[in-house]
N, C-alpha and C. Protein backbone atom coordinates (compact mmCIF):
# COMPACT_ATOMS: atom_id res chain seq x y z
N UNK A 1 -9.76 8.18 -5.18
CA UNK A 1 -9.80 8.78 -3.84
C UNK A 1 -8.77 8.17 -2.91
N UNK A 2 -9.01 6.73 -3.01
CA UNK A 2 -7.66 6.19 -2.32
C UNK A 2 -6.17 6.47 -2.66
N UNK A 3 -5.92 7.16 -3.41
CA UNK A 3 -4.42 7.32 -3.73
C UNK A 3 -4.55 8.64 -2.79
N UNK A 4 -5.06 8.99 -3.00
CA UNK A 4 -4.71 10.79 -1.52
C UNK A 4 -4.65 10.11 -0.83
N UNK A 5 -5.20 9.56 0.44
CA UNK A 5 -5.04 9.37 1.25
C UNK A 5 -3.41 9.45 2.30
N UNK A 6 -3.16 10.02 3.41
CA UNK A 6 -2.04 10.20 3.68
C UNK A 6 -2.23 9.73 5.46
N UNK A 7 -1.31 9.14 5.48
CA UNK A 7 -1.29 8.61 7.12
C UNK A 7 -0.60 9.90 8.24
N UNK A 8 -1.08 9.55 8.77
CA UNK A 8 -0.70 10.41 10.21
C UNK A 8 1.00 10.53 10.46
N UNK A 9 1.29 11.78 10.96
CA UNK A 9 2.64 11.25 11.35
C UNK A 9 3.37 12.74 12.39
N UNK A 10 3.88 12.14 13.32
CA UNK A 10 4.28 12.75 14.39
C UNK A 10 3.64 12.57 14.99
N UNK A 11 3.62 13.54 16.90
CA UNK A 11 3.28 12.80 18.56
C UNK A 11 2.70 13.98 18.65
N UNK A 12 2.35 14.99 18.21
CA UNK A 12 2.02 16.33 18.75
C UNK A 12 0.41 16.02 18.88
N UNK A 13 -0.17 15.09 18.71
CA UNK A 13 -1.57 15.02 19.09
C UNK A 13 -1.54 14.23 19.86
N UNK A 14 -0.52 13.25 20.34
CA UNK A 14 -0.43 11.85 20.83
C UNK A 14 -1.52 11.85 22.50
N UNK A 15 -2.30 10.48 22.98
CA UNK A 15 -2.56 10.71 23.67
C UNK A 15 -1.68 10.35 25.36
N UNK A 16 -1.50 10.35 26.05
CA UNK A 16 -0.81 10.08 27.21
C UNK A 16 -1.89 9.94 28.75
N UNK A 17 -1.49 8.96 29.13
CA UNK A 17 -2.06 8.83 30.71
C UNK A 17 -1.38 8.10 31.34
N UNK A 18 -1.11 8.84 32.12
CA UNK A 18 0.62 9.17 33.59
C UNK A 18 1.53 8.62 32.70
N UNK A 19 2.21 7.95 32.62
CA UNK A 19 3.66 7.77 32.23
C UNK A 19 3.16 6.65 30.55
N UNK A 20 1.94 6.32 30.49
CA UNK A 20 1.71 5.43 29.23
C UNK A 20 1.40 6.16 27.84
N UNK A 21 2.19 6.03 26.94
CA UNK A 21 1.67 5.89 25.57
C UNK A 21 0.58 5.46 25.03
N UNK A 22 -1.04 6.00 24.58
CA UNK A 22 -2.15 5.31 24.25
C UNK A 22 -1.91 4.45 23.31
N UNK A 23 -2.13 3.68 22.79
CA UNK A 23 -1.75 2.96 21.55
C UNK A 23 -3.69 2.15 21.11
N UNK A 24 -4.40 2.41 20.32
CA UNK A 24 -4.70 1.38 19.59
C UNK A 24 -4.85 1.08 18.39
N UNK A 25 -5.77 -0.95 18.33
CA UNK A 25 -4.78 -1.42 17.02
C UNK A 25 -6.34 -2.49 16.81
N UNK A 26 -6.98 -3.38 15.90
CA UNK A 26 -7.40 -4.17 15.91
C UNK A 26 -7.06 -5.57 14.93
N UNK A 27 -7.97 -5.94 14.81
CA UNK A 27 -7.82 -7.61 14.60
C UNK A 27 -8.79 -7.35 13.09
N UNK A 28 -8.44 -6.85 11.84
CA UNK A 28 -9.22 -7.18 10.65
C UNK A 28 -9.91 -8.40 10.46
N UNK A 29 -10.78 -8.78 10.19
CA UNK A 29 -10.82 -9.85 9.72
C UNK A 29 -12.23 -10.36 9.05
N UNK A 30 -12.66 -11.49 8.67
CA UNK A 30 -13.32 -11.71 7.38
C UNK A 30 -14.31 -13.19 7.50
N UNK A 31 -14.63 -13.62 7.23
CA UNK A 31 -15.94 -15.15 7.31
C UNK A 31 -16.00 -15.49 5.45
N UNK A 32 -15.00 -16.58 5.08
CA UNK A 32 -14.97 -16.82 3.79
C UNK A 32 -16.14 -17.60 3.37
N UNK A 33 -16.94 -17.48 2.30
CA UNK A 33 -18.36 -18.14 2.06
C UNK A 33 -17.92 -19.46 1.40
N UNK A 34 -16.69 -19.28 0.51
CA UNK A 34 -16.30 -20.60 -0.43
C UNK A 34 -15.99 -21.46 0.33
N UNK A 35 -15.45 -21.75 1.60
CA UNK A 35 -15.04 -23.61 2.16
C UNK A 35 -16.14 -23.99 2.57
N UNK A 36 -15.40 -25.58 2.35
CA UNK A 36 -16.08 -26.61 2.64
C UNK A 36 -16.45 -26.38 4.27
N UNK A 37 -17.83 -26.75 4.39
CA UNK A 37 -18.11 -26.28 5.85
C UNK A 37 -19.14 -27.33 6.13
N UNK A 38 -19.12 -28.74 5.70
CA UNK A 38 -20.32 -29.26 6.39
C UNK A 38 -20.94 -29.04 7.64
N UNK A 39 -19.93 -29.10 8.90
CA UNK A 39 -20.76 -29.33 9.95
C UNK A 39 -20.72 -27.77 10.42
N UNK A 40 -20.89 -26.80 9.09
CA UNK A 40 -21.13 -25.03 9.78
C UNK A 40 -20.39 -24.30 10.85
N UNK A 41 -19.12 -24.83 11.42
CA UNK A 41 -18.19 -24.21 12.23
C UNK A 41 -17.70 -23.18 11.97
N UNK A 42 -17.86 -21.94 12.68
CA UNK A 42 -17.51 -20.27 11.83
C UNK A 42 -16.00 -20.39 11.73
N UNK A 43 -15.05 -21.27 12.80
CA UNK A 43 -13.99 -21.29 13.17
C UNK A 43 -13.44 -21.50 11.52
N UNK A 44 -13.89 -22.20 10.61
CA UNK A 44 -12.89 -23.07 9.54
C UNK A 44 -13.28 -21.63 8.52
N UNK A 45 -14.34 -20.82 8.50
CA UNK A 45 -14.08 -19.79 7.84
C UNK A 45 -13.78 -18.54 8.12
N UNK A 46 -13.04 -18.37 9.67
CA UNK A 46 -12.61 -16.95 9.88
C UNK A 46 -11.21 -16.85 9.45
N UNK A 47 -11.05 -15.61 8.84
CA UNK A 47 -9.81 -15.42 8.61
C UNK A 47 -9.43 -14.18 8.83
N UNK A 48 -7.81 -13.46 9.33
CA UNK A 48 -7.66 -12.18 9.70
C UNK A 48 -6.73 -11.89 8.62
N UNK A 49 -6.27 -10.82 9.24
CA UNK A 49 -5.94 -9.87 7.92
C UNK A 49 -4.24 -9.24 8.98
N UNK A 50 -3.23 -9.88 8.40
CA UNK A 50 -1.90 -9.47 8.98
C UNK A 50 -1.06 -8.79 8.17
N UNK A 51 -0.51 -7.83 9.06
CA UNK A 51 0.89 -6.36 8.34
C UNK A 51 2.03 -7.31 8.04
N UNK A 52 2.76 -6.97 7.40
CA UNK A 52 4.66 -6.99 7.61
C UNK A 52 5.29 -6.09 8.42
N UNK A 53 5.52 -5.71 9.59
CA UNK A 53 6.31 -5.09 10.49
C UNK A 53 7.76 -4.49 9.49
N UNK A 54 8.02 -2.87 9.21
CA UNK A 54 8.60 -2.55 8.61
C UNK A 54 10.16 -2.99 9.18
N UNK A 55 10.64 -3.15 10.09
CA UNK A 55 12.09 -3.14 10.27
C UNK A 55 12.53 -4.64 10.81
N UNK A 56 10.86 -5.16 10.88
CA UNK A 56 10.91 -7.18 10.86
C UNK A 56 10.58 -7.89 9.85
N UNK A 57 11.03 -9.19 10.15
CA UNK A 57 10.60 -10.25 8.99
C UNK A 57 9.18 -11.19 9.92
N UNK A 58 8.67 -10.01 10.60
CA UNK A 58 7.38 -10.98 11.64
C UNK A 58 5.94 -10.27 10.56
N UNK A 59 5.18 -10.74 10.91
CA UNK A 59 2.76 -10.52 10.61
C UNK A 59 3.03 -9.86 11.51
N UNK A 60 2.13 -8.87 12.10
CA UNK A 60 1.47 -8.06 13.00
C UNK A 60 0.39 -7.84 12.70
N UNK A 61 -0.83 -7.02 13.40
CA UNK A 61 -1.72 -6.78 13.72
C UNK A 61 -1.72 -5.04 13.46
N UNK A 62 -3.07 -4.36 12.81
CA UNK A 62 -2.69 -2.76 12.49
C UNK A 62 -2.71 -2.57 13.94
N UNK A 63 -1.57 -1.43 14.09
CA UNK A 63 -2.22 -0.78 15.56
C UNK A 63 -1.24 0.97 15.52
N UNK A 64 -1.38 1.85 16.14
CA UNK A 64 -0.47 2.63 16.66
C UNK A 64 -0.97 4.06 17.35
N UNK A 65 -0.52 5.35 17.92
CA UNK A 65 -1.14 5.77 18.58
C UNK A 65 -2.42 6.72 18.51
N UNK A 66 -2.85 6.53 19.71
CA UNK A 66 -4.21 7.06 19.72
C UNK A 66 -4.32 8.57 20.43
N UNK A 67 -4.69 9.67 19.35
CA UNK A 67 -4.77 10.86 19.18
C UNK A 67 -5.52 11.55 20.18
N UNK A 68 -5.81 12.98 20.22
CA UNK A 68 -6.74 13.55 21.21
C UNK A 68 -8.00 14.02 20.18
N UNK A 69 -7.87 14.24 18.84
CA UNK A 69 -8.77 14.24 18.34
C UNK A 69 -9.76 13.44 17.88
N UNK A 70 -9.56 12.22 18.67
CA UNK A 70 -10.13 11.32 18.06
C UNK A 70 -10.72 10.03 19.15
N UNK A 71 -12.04 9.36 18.90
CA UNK A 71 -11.84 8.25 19.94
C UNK A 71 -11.23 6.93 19.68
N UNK A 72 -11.21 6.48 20.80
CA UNK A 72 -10.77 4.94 20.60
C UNK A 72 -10.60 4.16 19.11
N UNK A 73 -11.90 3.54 19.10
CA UNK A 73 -12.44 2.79 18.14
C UNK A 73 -12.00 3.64 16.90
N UNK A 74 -12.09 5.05 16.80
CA UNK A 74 -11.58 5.77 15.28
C UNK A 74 -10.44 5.59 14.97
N UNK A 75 -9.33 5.47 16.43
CA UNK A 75 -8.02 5.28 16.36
C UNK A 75 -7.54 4.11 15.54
N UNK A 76 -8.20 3.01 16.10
CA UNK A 76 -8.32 1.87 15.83
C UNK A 76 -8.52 1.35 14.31
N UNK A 77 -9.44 2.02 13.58
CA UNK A 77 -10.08 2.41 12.18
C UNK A 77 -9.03 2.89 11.37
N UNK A 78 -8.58 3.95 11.67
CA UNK A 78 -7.43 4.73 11.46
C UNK A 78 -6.29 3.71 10.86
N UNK A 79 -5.80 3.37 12.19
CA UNK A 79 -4.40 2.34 11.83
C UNK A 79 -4.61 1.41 10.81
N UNK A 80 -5.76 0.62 10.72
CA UNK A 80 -6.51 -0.22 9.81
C UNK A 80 -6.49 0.51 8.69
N UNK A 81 -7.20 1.32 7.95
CA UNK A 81 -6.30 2.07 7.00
C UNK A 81 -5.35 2.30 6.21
N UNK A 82 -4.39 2.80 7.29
CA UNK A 82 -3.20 3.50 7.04
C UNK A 82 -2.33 2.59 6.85
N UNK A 83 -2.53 1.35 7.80
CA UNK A 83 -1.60 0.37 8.03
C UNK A 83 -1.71 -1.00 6.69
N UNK A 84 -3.17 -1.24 6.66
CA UNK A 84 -3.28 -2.26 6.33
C UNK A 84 -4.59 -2.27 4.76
N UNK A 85 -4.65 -0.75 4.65
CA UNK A 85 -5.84 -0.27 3.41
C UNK A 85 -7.35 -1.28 3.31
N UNK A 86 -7.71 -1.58 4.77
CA UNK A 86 -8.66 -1.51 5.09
C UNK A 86 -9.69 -0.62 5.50
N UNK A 87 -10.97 -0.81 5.03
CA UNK A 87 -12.32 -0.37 5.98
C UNK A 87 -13.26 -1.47 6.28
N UNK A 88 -14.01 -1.12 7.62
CA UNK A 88 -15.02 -2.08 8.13
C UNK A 88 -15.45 -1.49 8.94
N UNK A 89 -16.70 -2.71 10.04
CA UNK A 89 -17.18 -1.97 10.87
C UNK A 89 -16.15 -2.85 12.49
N UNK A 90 -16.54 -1.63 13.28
CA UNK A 90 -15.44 -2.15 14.48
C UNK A 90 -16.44 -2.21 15.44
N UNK A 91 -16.25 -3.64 16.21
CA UNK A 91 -17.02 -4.25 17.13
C UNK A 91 -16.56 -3.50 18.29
N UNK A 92 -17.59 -3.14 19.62
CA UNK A 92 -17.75 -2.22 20.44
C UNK A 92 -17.35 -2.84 21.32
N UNK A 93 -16.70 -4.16 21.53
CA UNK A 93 -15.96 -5.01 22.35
C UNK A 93 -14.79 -5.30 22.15
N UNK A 94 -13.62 -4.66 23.20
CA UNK A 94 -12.14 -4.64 23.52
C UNK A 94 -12.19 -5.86 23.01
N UNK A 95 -11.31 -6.53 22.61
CA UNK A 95 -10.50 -7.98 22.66
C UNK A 95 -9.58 -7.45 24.17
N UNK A 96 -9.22 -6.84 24.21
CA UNK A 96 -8.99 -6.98 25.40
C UNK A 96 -7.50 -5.70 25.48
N UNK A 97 -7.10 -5.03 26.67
CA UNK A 97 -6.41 -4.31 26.90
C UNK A 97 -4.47 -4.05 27.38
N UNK A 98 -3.60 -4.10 26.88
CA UNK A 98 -2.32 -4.74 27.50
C UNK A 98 -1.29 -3.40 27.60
N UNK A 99 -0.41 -3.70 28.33
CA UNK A 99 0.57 -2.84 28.86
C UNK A 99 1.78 -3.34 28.18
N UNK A 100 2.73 -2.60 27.60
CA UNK A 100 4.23 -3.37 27.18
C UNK A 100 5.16 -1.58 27.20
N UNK A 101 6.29 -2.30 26.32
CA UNK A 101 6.81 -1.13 26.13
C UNK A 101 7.61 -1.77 24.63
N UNK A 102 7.64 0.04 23.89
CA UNK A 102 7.72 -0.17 23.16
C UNK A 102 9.29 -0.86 22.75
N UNK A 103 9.38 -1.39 20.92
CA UNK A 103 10.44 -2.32 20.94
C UNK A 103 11.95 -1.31 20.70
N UNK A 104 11.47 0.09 20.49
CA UNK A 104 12.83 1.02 20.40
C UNK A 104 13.07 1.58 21.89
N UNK A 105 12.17 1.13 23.02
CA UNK A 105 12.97 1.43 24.52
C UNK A 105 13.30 -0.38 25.42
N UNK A 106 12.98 -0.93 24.95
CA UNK A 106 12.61 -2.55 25.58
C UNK A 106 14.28 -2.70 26.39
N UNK A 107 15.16 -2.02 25.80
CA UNK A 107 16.72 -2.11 26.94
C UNK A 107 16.67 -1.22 27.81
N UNK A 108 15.58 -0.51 27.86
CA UNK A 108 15.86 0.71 29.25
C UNK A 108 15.18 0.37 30.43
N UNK A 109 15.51 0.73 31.45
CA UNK A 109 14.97 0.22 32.60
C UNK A 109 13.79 1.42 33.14
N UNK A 110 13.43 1.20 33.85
CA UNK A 110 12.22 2.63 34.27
C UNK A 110 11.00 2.39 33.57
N UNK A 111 10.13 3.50 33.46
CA UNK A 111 8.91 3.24 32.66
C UNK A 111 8.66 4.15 31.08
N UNK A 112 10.33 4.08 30.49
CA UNK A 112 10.34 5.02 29.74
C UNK A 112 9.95 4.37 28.84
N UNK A 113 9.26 4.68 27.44
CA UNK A 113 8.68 3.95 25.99
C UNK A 113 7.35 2.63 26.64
N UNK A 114 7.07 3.34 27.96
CA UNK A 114 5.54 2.44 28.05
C UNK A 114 4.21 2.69 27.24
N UNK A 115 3.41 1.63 26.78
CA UNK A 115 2.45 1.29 26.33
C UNK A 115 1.74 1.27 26.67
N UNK A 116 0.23 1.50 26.53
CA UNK A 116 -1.10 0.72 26.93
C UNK A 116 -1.80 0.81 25.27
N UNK A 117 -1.94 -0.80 25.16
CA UNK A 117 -2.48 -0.63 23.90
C UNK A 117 -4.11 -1.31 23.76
N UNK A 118 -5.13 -0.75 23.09
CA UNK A 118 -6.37 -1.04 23.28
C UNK A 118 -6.74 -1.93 21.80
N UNK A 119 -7.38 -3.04 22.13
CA UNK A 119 -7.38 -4.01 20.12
C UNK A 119 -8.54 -4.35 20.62
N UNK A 120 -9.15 -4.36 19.34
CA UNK A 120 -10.46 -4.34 18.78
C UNK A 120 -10.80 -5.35 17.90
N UNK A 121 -11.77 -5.74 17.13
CA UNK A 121 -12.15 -6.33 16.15
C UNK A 121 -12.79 -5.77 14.63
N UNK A 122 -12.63 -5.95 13.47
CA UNK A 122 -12.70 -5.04 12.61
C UNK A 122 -13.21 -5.71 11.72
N UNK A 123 -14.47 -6.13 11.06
CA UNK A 123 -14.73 -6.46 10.23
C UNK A 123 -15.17 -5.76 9.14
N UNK A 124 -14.29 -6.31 8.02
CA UNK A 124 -13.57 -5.88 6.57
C UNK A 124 -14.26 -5.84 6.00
N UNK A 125 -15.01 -4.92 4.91
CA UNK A 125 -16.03 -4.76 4.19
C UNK A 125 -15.46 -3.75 2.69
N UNK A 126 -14.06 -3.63 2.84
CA UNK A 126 -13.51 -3.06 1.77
C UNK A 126 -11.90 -3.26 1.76
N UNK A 127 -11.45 -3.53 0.98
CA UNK A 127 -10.22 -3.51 0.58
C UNK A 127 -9.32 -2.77 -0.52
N UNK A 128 -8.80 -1.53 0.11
CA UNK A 128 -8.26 -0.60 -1.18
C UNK A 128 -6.67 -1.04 -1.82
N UNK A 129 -7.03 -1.00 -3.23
CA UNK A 129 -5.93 -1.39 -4.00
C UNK A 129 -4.34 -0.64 -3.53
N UNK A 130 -4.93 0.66 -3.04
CA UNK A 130 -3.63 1.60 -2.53
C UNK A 130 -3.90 2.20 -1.16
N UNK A 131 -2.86 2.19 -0.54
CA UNK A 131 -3.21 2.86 0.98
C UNK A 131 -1.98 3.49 1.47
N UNK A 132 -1.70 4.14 2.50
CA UNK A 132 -0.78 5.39 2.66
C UNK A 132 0.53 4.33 3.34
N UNK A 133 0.35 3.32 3.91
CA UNK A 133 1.36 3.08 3.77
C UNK A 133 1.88 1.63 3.74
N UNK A 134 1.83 1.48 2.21
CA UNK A 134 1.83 0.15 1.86
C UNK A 134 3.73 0.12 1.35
N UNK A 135 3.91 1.10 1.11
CA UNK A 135 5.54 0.96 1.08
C UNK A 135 6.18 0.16 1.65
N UNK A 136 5.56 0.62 3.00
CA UNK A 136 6.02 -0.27 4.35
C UNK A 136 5.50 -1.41 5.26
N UNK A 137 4.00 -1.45 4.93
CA UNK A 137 3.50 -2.90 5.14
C UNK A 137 2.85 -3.77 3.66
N UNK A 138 3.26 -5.07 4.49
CA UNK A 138 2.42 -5.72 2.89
C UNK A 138 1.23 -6.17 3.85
N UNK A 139 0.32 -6.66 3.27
CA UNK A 139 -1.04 -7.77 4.01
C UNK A 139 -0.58 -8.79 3.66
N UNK A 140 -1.86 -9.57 4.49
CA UNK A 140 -1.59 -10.78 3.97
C UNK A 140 -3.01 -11.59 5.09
N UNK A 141 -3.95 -12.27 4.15
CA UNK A 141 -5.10 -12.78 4.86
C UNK A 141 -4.58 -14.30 4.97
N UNK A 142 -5.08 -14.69 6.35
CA UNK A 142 -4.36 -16.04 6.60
C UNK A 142 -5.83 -16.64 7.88
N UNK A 143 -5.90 -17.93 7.89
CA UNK A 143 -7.06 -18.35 8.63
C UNK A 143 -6.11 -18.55 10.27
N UNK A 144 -6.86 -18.62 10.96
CA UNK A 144 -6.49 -18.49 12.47
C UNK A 144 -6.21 -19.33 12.78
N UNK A 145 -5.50 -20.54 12.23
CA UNK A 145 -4.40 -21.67 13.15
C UNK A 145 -3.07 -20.97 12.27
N UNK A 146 -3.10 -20.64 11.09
CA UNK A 146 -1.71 -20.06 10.18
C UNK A 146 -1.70 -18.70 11.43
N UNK A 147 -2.40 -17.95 11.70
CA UNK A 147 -2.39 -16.70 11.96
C UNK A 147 -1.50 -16.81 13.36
N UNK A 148 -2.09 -17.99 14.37
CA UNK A 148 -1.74 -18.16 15.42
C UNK A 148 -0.39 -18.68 15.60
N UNK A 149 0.10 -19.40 14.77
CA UNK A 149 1.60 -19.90 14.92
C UNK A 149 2.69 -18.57 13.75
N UNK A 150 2.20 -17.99 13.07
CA UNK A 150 2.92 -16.90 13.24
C UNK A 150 3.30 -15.76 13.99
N UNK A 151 2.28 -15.42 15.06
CA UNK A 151 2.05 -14.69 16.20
C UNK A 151 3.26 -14.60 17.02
N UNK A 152 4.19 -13.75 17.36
CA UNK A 152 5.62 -13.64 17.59
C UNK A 152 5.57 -13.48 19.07
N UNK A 153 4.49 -12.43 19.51
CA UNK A 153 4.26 -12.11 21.00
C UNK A 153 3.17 -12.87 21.64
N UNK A 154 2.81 -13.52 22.72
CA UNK A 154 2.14 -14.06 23.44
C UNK A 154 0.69 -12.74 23.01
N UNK A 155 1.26 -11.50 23.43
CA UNK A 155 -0.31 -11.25 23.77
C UNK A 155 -0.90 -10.88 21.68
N UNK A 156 -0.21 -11.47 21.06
CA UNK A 156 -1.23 -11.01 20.14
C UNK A 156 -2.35 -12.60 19.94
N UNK A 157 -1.38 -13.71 20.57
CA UNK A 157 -2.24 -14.94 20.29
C UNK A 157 -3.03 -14.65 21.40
N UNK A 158 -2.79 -13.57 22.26
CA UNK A 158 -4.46 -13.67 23.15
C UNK A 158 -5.46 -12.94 23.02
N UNK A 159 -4.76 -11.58 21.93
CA UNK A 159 -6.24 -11.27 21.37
C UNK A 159 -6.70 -12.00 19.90
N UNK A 160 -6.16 -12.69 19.23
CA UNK A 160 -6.37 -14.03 18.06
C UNK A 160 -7.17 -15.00 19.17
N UNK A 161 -7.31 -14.94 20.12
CA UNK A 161 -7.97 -16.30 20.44
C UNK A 161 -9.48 -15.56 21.16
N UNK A 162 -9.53 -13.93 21.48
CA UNK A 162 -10.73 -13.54 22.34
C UNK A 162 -11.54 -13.18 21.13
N UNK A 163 -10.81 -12.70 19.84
CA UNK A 163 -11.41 -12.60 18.37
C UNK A 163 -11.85 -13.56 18.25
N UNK A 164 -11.68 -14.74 18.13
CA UNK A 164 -12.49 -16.08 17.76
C UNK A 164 -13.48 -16.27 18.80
N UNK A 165 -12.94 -16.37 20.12
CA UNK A 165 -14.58 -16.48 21.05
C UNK A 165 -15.28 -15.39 20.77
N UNK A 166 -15.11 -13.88 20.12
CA UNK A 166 -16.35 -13.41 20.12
C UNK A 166 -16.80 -13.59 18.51
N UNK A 167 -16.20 -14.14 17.70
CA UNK A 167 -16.68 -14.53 16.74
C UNK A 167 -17.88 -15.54 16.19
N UNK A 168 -16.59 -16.54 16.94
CA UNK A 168 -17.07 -17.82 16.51
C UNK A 168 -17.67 -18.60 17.29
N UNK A 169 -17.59 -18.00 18.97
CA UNK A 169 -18.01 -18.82 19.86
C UNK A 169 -16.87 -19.92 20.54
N UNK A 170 -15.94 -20.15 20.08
CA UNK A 170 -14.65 -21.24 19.93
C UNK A 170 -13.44 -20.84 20.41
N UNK A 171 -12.66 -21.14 21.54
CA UNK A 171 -11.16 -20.53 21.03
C UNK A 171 -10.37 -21.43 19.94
N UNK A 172 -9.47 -20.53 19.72
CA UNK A 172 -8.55 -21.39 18.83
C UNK A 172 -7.37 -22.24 19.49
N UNK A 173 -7.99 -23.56 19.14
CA UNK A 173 -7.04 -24.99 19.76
C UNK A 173 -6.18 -25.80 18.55
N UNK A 174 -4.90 -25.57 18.66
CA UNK A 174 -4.15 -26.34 18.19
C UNK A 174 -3.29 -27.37 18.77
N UNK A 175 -3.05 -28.59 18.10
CA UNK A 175 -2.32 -29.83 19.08
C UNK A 175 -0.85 -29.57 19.58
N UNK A 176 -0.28 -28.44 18.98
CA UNK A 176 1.01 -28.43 19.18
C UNK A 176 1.56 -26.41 18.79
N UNK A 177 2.23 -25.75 19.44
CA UNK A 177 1.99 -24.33 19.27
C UNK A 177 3.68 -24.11 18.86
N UNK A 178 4.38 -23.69 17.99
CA UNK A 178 5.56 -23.52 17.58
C UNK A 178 6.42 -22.68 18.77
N UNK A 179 7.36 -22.50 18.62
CA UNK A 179 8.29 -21.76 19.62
C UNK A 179 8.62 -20.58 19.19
N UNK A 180 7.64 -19.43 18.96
CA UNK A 180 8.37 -18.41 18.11
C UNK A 180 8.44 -17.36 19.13
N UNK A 181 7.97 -16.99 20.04
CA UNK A 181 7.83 -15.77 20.96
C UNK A 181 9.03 -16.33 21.48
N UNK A 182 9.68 -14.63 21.29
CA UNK A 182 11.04 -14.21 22.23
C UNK A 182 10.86 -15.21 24.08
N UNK A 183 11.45 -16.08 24.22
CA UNK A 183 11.37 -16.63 25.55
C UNK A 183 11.56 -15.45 26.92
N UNK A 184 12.43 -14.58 26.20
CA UNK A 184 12.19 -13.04 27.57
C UNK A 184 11.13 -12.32 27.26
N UNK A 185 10.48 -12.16 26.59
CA UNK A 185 9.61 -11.55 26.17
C UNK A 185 8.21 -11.80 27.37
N UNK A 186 7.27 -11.19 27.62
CA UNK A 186 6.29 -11.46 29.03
C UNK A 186 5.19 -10.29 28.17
N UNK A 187 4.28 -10.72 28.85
CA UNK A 187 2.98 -9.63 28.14
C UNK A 187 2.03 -9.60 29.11
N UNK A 188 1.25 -8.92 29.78
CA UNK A 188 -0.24 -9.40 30.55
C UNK A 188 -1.27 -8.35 30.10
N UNK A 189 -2.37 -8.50 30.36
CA UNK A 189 -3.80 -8.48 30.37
C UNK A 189 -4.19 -7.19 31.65
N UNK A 190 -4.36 -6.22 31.06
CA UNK A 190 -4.67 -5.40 32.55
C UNK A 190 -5.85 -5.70 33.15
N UNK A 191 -5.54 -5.48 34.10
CA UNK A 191 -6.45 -6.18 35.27
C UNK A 191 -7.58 -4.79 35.64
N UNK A 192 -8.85 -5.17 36.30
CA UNK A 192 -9.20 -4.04 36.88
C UNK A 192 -8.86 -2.93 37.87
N UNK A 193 -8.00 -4.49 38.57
CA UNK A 193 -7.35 -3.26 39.63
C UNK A 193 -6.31 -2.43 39.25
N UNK A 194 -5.48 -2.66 38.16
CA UNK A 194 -4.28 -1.55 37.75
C UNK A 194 -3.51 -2.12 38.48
N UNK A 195 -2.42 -2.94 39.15
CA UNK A 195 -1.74 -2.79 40.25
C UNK A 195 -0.56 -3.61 39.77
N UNK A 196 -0.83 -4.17 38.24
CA UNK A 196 0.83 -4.34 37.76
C UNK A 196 1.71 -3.90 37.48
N UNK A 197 2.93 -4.01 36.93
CA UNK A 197 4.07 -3.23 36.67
C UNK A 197 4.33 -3.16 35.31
N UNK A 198 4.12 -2.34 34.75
CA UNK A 198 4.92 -2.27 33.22
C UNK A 198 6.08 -2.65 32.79
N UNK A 199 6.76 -2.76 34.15
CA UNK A 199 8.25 -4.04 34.02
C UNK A 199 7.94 -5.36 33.11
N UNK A 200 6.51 -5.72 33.26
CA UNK A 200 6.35 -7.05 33.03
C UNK A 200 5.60 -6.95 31.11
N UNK A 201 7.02 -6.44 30.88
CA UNK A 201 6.11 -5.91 29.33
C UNK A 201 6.45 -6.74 27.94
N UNK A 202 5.93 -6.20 27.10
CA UNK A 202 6.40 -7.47 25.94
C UNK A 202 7.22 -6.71 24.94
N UNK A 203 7.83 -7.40 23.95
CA UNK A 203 8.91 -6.46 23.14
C UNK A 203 7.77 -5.98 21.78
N UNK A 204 7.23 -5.29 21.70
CA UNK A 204 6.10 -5.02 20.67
C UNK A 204 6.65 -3.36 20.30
N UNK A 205 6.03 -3.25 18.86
CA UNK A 205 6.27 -1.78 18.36
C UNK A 205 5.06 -1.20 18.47
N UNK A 206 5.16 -0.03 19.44
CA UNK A 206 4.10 0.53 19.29
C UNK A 206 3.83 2.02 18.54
């Protein structure tokens, strides 16, 4: 059954609100039973589940856009899938919500190739040998201090770290954090009030 499977493709369903691209994407991930765990910390056995970005040598996170036929959370399911030949169940709590633009407009000025992307949490309960588009991503399961210093954009280590507080209870603390995010690169957290600028966006593919 998994070899049919065929991913989505083209904008003609795409969703839009005012000038943003819907985008969502979540956070796969897994609670390994085999480590050593004396003192029972969920933190030492969570582990997520990261893409190969087709036209990078970076991990990512499944994500991409979110349809009119469809809600949120399915969107979300979806990309997981398609992206990463996962299924699970998806927790009913945002990790949280961000604005960027995407990385094929990131030289244009205005609000053209804007984002709003919605990530989730996804826990993995199947893993298919074939998925629609593994051509172009590989996986790759890695525990959340590996996960976090591969993390290229600021805001994916901030939904890697709201995944672990709603996981594990814990954020994820390391003594020392590598230098890999683009230094121009900027990301934020939408706010309730709405009243930032999509100027202030991150270089992400959406």
């Amino acid at each position: 059954m998994s070899s049919t499977l065929q991913a989505r493709t083209g904008r003609h369903l795409q969703r839009y609100e005012n000038h943003f691209r819907l985008v969502a994407g979540c956070i796969p991930y897994r609670l390994k039973q085999n480590v050593e765990n004396p003192t029972g910390d969920l933190l030492s056995k969570l582990e997520v589940l990261m893409i190969s970005s087709p036209k990078c040598h970076d991990l990512v996170f499944p994500k991409g856009g979110w349809e009119n036929d469809e809600a949120m959370d399915e969107a979300a399911s979806r990309e997981a899938l398609e992206e990463a030949g996962v299924r699970g169940i998806i927790h009913d709590t945002l990790l949280g919500v961000w604005e960027f633009r995407s990385k094929s407009k990131q030289n244009l000025c205005g609000q053209e190739g804007a984002c709003r992307g919605y990530m989730f949490a996804l826990e993995v309960t199947e893993e298919l040998a074939i998925w629609p588009e593994q051509s172009t991503h590989d996986r790759k399961w890695l525990n959340v201090w590996e996960a976090w210093k591969l993390c290229r954009y600021d805001w994916m280590r901030e939904a890697l770290n709201s995944l672990s507080v709603l996981i594990t209870g814990k954020p994820v603390r390391l003594l020392a954090v590598p230098e890999i995010s683009d230094s121009a690169s900027l990301f934020f957290l939408v706010k309730p009030s709405g009243t930032e600028c999509v100027d202030s966006a991150i270089n992400a593919i959406c």
